[in-house]
N, C-alpha and C. Protein backbone atom coordinates (compact mmCIF):
# COMPACT_ATOMS: atom_id res chain seq x y z
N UNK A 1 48.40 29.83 -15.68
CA UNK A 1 49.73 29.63 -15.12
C UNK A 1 50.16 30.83 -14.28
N UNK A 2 49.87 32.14 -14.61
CA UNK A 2 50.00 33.28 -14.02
C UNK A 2 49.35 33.23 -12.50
N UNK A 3 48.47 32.62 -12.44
CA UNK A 3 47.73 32.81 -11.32
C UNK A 3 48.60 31.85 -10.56
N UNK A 4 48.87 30.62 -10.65
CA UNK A 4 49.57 30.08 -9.67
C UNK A 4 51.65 30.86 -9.66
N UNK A 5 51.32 31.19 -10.28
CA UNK A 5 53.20 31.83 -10.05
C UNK A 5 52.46 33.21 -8.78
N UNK A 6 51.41 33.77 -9.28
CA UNK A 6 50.76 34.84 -8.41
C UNK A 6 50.75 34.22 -6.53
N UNK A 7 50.45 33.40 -6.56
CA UNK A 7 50.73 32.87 -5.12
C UNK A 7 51.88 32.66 -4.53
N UNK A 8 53.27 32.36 -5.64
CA UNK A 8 54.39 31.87 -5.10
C UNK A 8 55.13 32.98 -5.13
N UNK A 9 54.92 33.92 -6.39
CA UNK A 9 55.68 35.60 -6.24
C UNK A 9 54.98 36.03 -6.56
N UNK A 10 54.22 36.99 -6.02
CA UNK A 10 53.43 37.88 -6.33
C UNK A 10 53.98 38.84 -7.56
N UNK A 11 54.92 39.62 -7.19
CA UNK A 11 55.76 41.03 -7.63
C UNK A 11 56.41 40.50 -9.02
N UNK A 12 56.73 38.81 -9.22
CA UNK A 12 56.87 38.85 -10.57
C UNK A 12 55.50 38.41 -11.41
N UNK A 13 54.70 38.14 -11.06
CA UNK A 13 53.61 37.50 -11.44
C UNK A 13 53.03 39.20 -12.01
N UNK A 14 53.10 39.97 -11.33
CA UNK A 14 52.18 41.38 -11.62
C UNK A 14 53.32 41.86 -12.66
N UNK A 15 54.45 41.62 -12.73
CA UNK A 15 56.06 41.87 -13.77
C UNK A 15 55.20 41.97 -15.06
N UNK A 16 55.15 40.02 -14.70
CA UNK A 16 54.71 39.33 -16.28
C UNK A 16 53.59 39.53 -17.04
N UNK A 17 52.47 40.54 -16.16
CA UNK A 17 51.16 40.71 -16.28
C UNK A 17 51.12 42.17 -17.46
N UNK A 18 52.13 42.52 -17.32
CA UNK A 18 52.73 43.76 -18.02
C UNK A 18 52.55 45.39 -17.69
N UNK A 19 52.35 44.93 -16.19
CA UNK A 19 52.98 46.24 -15.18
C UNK A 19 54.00 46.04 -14.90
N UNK A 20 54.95 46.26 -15.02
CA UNK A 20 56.97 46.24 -14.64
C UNK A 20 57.03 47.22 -13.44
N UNK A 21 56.53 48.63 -14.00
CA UNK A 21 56.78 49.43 -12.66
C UNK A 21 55.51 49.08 -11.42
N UNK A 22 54.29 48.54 -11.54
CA UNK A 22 54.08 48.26 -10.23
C UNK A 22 54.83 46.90 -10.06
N UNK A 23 55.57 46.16 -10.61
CA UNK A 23 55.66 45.04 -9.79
C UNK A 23 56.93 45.20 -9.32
N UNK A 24 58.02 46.46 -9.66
CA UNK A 24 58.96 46.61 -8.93
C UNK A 24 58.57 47.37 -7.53
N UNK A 25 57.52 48.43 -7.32
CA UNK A 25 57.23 48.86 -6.03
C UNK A 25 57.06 47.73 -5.24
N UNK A 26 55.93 46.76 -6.13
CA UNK A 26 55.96 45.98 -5.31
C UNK A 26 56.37 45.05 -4.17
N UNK A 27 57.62 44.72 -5.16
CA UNK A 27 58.73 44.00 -4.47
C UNK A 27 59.08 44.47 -3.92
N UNK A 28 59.61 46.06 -3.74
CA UNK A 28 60.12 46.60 -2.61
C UNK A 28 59.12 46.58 -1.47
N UNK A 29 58.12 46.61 -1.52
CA UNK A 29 57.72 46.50 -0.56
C UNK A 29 57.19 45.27 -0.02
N UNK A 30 57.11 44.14 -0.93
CA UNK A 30 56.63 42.92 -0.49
C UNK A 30 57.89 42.00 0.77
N UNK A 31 59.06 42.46 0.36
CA UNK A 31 59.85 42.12 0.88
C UNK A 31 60.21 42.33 2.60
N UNK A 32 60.19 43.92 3.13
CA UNK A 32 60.15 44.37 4.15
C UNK A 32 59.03 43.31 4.65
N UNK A 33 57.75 43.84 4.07
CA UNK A 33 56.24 43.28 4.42
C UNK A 33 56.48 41.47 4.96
N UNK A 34 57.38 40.92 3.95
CA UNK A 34 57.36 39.40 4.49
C UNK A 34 58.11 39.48 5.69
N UNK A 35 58.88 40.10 6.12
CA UNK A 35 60.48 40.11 7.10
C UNK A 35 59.60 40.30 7.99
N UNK A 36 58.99 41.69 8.19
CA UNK A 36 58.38 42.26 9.56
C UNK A 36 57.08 41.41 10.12
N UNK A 37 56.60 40.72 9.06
CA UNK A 37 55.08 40.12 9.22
C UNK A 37 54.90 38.81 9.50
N UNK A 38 56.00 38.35 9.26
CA UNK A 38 56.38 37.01 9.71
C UNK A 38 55.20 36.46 8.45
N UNK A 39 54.85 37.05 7.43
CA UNK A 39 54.29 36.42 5.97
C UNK A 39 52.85 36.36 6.37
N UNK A 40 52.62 37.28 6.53
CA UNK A 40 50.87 37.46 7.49
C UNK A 40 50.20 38.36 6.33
N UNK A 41 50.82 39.27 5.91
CA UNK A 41 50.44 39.96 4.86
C UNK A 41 50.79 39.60 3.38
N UNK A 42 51.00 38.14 3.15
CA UNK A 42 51.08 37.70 1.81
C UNK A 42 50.00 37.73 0.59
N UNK A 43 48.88 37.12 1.68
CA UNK A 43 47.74 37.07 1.13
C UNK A 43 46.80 38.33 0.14
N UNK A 44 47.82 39.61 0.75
CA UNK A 44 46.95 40.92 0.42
C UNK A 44 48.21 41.06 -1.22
N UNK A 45 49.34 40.40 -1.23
CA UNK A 45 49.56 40.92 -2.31
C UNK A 45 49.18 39.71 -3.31
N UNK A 46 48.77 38.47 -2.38
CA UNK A 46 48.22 37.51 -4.20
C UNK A 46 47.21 37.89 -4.24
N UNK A 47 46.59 38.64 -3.76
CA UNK A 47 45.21 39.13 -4.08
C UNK A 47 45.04 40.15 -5.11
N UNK A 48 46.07 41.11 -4.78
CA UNK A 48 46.71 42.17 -5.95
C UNK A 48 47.02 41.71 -6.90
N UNK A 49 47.98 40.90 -7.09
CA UNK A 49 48.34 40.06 -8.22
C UNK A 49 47.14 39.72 -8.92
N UNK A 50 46.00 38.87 -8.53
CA UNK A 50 45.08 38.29 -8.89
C UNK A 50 44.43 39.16 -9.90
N UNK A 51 44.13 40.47 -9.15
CA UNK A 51 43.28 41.35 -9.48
C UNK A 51 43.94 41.89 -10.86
N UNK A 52 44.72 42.17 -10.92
CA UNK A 52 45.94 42.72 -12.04
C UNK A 52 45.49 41.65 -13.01
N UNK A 53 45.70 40.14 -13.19
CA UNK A 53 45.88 39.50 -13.93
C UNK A 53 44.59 39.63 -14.37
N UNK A 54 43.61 39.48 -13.43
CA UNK A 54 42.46 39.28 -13.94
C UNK A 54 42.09 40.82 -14.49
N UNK A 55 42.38 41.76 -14.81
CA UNK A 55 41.91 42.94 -15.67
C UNK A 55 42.56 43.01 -16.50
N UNK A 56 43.88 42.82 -16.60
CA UNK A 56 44.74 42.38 -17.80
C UNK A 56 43.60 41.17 -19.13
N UNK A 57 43.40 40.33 -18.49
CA UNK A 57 42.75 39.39 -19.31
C UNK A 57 41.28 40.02 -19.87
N UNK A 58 40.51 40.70 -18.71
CA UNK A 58 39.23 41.12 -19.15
C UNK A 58 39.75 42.30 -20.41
N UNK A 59 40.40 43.22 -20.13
CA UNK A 59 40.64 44.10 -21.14
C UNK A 59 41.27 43.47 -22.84
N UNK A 60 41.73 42.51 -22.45
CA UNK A 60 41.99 41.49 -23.99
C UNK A 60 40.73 40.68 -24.65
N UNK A 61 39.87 40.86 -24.06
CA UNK A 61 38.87 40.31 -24.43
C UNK A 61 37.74 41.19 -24.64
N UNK A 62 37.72 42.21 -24.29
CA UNK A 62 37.29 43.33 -25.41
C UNK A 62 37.55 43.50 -26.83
């Protein structure tokens, strides 16, 4: 479920992942990033997101 909220908000998706403080940089900066980019650079933060979730999970499974 994380992974698809990761596409629609990135910055809370990395929140819920249980980084709080990167997913508040995040947002600050995801935001400018959508305005100026006309949403061209979205892709680089569900990718971040992704990556987060997915080491979050590998490290629980240790």
């Amino acid at each position: 479920m994380n992974y698809v909220l990761a596409i629609l908000l990135p910055p809370l998706s990395i929140f819920l992942a249980g980084r709080p403080i990167l997913g508040i940089v995040t947002f600050l900066i995801w935001i400018p990033a959508l305005l100026f980019s006309g949403g061209l650079t979205h892709p680089m933060f569900i990718l971040l997101a992704w990556f987060i979730i997915f080491e979050r999970r590998n490290r629980h499974l240790r």
